[in-house]
Protein backbone atom coordinates (compact mmCIF):
# COMPACT_ATOMS: atom_id res chain seq x y z
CA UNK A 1 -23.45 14.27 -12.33
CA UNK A 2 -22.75 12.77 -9.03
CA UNK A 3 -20.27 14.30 -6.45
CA UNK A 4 -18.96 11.25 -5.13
CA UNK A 5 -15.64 9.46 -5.46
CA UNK A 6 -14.85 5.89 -6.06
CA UNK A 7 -12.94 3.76 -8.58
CA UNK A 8 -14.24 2.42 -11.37
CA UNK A 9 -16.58 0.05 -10.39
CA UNK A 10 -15.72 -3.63 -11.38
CA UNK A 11 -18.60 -6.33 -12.12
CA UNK A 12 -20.74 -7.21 -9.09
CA UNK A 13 -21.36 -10.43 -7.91
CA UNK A 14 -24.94 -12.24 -9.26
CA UNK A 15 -26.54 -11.47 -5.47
CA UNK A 16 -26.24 -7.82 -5.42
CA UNK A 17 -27.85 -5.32 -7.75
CA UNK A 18 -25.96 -3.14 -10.16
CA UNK A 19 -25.18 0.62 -9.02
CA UNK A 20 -25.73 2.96 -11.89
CA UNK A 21 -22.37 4.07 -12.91
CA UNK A 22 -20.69 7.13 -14.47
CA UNK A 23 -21.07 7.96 -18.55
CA UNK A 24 -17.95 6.40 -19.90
CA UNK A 25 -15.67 9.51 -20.21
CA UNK A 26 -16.81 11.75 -17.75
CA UNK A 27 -15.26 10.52 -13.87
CA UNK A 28 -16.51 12.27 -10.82
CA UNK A 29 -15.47 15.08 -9.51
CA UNK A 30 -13.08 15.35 -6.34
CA UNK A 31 -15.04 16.12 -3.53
CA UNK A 32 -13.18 16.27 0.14
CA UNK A 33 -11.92 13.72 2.34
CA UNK A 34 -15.19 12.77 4.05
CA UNK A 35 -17.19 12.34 0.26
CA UNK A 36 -14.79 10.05 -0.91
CA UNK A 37 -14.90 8.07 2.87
CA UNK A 38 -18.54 7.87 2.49
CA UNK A 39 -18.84 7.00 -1.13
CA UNK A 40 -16.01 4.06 -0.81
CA UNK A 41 -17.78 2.70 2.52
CA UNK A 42 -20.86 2.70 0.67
CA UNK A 43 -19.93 0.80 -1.90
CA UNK A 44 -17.93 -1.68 -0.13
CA UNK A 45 -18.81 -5.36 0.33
CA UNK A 46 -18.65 -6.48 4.01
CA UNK A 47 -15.24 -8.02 3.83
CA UNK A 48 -13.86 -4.97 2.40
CA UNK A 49 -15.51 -2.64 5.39
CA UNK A 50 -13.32 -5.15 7.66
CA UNK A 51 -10.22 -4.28 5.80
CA UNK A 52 -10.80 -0.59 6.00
CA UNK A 53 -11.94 -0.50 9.94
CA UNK A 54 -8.71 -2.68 10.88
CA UNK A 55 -6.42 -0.95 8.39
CA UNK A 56 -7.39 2.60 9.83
CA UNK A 57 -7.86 1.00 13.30
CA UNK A 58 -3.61 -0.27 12.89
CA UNK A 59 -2.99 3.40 11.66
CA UNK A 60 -4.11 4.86 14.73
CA UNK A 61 -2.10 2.75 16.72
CA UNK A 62 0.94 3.81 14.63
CA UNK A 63 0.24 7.46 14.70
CA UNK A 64 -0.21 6.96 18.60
CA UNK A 65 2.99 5.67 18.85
CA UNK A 66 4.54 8.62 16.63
CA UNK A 67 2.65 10.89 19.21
CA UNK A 68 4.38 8.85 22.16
CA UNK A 69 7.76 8.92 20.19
CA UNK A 70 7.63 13.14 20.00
CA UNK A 71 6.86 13.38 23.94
CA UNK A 72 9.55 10.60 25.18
CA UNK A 73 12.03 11.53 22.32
CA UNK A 74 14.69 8.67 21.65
CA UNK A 75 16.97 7.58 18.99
CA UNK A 76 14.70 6.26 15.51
CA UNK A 77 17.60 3.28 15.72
CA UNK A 78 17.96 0.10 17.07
CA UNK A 79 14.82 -2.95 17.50
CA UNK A 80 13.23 -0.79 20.83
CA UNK A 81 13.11 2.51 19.75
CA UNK A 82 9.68 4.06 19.41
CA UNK A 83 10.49 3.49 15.61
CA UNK A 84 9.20 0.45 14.85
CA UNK A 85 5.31 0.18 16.74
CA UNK A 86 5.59 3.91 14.78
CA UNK A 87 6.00 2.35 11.30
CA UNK A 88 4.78 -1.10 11.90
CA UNK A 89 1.44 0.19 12.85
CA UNK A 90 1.09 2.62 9.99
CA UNK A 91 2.59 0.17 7.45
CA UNK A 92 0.99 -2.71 8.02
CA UNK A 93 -2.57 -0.40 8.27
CA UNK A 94 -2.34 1.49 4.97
CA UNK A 95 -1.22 -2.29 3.67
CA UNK A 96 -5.14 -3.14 4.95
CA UNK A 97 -6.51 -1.04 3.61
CA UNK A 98 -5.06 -1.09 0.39
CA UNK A 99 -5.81 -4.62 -0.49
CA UNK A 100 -9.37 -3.89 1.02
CA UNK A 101 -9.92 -1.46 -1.59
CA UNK A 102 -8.32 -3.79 -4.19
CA UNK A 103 -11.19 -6.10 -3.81
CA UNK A 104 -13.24 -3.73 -5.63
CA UNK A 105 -11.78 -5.12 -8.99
CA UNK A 106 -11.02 -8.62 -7.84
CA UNK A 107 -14.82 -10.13 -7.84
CA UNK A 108 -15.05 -13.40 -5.31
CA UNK A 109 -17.80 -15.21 -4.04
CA UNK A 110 -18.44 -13.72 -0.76
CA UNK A 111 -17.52 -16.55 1.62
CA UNK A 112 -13.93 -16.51 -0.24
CA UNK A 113 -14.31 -12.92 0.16
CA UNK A 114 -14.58 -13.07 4.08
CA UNK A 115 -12.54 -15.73 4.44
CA UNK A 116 -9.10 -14.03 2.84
CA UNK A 117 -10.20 -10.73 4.54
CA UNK A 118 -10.14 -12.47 7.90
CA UNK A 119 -6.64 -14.34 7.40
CA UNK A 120 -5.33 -11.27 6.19
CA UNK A 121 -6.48 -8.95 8.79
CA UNK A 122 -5.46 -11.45 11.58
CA UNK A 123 -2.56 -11.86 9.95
CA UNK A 124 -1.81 -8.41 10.33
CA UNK A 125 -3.54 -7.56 13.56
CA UNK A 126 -0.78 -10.04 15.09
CA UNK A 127 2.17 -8.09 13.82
CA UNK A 128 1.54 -4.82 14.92
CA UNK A 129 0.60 -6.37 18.44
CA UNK A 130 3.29 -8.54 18.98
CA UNK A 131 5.48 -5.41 18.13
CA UNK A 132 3.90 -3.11 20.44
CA UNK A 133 3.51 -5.63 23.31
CA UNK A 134 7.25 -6.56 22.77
CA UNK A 135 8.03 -3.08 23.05
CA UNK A 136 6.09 -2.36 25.86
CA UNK A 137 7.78 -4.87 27.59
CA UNK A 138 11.41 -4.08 26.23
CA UNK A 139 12.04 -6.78 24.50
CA UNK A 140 13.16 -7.53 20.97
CA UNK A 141 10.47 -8.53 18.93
CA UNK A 142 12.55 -10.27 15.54
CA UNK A 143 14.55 -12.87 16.18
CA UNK A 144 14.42 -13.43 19.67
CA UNK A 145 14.57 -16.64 21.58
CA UNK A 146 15.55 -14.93 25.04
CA UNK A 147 12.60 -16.35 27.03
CA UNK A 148 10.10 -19.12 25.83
CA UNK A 149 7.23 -16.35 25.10
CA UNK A 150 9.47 -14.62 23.55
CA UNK A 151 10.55 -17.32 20.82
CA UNK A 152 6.80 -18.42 20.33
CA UNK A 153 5.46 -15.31 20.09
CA UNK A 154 8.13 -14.73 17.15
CA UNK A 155 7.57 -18.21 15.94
CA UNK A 156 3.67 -17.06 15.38
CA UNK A 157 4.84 -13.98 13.66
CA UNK A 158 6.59 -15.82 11.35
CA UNK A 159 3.87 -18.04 11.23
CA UNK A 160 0.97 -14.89 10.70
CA UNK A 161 3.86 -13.56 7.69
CA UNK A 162 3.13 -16.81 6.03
CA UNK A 163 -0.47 -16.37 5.99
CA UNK A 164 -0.29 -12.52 4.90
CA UNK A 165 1.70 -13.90 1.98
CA UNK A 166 -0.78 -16.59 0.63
CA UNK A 167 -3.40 -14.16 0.98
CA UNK A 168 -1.37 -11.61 -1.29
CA UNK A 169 0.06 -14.36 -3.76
CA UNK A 170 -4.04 -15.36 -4.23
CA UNK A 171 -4.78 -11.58 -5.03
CA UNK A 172 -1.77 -11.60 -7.04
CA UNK A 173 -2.99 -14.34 -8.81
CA UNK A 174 -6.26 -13.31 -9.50
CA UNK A 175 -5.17 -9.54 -10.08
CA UNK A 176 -3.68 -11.71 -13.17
CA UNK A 177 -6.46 -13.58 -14.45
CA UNK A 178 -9.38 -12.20 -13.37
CA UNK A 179 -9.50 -8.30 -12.65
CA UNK A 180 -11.90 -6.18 -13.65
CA UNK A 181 -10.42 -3.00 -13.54
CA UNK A 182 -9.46 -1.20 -16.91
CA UNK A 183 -6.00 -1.46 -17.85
CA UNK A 184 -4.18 1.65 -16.50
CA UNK A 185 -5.48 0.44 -12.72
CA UNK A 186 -4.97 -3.09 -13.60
CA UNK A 187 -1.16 -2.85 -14.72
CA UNK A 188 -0.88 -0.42 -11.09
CA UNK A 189 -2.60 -3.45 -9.64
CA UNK A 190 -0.81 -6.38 -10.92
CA UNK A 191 2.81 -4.99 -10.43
CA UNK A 192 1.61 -3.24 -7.28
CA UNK A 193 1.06 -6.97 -5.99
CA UNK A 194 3.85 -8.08 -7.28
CA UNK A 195 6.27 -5.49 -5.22
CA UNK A 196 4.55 -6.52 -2.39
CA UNK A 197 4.43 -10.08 -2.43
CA UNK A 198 8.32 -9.52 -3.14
CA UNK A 199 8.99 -7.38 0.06
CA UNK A 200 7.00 -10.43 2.05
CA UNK A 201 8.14 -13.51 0.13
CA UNK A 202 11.99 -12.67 -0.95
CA UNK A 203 14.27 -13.35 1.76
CA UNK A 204 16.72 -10.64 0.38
CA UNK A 205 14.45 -8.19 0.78
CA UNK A 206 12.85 -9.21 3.85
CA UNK A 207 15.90 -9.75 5.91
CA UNK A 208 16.71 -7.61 8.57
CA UNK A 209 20.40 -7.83 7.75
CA UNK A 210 22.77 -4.77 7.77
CA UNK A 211 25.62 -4.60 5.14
CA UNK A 212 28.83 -2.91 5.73
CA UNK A 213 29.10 0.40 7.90
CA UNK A 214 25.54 1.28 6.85
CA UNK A 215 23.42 -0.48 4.35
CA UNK A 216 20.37 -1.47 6.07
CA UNK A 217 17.63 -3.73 4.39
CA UNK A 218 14.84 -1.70 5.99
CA UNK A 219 14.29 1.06 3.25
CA UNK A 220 14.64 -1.25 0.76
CA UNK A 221 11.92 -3.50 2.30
CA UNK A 222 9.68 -0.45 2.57
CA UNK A 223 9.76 0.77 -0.74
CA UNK A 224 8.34 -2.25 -2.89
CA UNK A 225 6.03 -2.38 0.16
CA UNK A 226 4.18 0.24 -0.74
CA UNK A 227 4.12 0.62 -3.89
CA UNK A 228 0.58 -0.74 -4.23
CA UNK A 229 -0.53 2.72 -2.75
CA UNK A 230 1.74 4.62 -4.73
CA UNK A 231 0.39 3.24 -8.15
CA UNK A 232 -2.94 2.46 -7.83
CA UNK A 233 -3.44 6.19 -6.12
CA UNK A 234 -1.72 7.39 -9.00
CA UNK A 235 -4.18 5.27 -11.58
CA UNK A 236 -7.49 6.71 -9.52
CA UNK A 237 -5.96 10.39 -10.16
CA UNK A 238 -5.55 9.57 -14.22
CA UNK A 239 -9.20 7.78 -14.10
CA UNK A 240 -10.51 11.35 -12.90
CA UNK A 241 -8.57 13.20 -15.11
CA UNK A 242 -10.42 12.40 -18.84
CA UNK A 243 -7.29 11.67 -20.84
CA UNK A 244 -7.54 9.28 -23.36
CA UNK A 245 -7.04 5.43 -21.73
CA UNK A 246 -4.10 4.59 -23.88
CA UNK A 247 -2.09 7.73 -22.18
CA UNK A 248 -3.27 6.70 -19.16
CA UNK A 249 -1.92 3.44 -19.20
CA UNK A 250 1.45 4.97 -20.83
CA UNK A 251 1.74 7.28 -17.79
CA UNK A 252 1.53 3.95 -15.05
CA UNK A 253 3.89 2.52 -17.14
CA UNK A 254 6.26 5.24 -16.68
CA UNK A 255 5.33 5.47 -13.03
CA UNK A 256 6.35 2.12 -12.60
CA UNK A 257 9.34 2.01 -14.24
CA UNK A 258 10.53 5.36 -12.35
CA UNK A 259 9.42 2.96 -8.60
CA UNK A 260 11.49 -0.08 -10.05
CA UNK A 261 14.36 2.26 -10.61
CA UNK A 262 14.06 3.71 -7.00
CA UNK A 263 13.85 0.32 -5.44
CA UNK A 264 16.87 -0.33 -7.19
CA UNK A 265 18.87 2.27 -6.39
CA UNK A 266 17.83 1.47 -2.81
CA UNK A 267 18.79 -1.96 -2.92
CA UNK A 268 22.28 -1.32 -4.85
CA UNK A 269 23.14 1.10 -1.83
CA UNK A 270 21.84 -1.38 0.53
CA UNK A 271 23.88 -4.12 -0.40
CA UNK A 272 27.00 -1.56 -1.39
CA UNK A 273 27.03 -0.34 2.58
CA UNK A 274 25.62 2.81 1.84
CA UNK A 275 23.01 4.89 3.46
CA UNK A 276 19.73 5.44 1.54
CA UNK A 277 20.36 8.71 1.68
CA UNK A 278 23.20 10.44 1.81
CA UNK A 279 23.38 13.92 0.46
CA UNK A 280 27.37 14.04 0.74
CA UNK A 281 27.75 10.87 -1.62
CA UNK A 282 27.60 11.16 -5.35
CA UNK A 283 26.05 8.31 -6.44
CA UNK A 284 22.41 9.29 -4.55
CA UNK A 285 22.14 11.14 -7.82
CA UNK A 286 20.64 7.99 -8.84
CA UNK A 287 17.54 8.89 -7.31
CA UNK A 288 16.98 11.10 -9.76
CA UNK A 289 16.01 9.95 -12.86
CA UNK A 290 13.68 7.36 -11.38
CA UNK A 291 12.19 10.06 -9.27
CA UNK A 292 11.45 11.70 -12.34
CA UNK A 293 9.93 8.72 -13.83
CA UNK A 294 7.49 8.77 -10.74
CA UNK A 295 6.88 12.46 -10.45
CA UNK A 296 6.02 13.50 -13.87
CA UNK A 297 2.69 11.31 -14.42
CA UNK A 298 2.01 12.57 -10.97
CA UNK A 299 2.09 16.10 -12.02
CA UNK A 300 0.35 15.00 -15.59
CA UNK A 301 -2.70 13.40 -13.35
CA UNK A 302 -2.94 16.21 -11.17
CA UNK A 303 -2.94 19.18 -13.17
CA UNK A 304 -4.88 16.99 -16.06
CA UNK A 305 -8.11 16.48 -13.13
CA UNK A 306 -7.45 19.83 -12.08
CA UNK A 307 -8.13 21.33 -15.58
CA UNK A 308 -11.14 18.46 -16.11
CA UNK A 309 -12.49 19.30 -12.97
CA UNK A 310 -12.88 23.14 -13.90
CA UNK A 311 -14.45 22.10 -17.17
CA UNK A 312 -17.00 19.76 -16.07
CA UNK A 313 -20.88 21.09 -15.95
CA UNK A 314 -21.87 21.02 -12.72
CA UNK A 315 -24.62 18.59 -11.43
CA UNK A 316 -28.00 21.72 -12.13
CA UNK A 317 -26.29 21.95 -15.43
């Protein structure tokens, strides 16, 4: 049985030859970090390999940032603190390379393919920039009109958002209609999308708007952001783990439900003036429950491939 790690493979297009896949039942085995790097590079269409070397490329930036952030030091408040190149770089990077990966179960023809990879990593490219250069320079990226650069470069921010979210509403779309993943991955998928096209599209969520003494919109905008990593990570793990598909898909479902009840905790104590957390205020205990929703198919999927991965022959066998 082969060592190497990579989703279930979706339908290939008509001008590249079918990869021998996996008997039904039996998923490869975890290998480490560089396997699964190699195996998922491998098999990735052009497009895709741009996703993934901007994505990672964003990341590093971010991370660089954090580095910068630990040396300096510096409050993680207000619009020039090392904060946001920090998160903005790694958001917007594991975002990349995300929907990169995604395209494995949303087969295009390769020109649409290249095409919505391009806008999107553009897209994102710009935002990450604009952020650092504005901080580098110490001024306000968001919202500011200060200077003439300073309004158009926020004007084509706004401008490289809209683009980021047609590309997203088109995977949506197809995620919908034309997926080939099975269905535990494809519900993670489809509602993955969904959260995200929501954090990008909604102006609620989106806005950078602070209510009462200490409700900022900023945790609730991450958390719907990324829960297209969160689930589909979480469908790969049950897709090793040879349970039965129908408890698979009942475990995303339960998953999902627990990250719908976090973001709405979040966004109740948002829009209430509270902190997002706050471990001297009562009503945080709304966490909870959701959390649970979201940790227990975790811990199902984990020790489940654990167990499988014991069990399986190994490849001489």
């Amino acid at each position: 049985m082969s060592s190497r790690i990579q989703p279930d493979r979706p339908a290939r297009l008509p001008d590249r030859p079918p990869t021998p896949t996996e008997p039904a039942g039996i998923p490869p085995r975890i290998g480490n970090v560089r396997a699964l790097s190699r195996g998922l590079w491998a098999d990735a269409h052009g497009y895709q390999r741009l996703a993934y070397l901007v994505g990672a490329g964003l990341i590093v930036i971010g991370l660089a940032h954090a580095a910068m952030w630990a040396v300096a030091g510096g409050s993680a408040s207000g619009p020039l603190s090392w904060r946001k190149p920090t998160t903005f770089g790694m958001s917007f990077g594991l975002t990349t390379l995300a929907l990169g990966w995604v395209g494995f179960y949303l087969p295009v023809r390769r020109t649409i393919g290249w095409i919505a990879a391009g806008l999107l990593c553009a897209a994102t490219t710009y935002e990450v920039a604009w952020v650092v250069v504005q901080h580098a320079r110490g001024m306000v990226s968001h919202f500011n009109d200060t200077t003439v650069l300073d309004e158009r470069l926020f004007v084509m921010g706004a401008m490289m958002v809209a683009i980021a979210i047609l590309v997203i509403a088109a995977m949506t779309l197809a995620a919908f209609v034309r997926t080939t993943a099975p269905a535990p991955m494809a519900l993670a998928i489809r509602l993955g999308l969904v959260a995200l096209l929501d954090a990008d599209a909604d102006p609620t969520v989106q806005s950078m708007s602070t209510y009462g003494a200490a409700g900022s919109m900023k945790f609730a905008h991450a958390v719907p952001m990324h829960a297209i990593q969160v689930l589909a990570a979480l469908a790969w793990l049950l897709s090793l783990s040879g349970l039965p598909q129908r408890r698979q898909l009942h475990l995303v479902a339960l998953a999902v439900g627990g990250y719908a009840g976090l973001f709405g905790v979040a966004l109740l104590r948002t829009t209430s003036g509270l902190a997002p957390v706050d471990l001297f205020d009562a009503s945080i205990l709304g966490y909870l429950p959701a959390a649970a929703l979201l940790v227990a198919p975790a811990a199902v999927a984990i020790t489940a491939v654990t167990t499988h991965d014991r069990r399986a022959p190994s490849p001489k066998d």
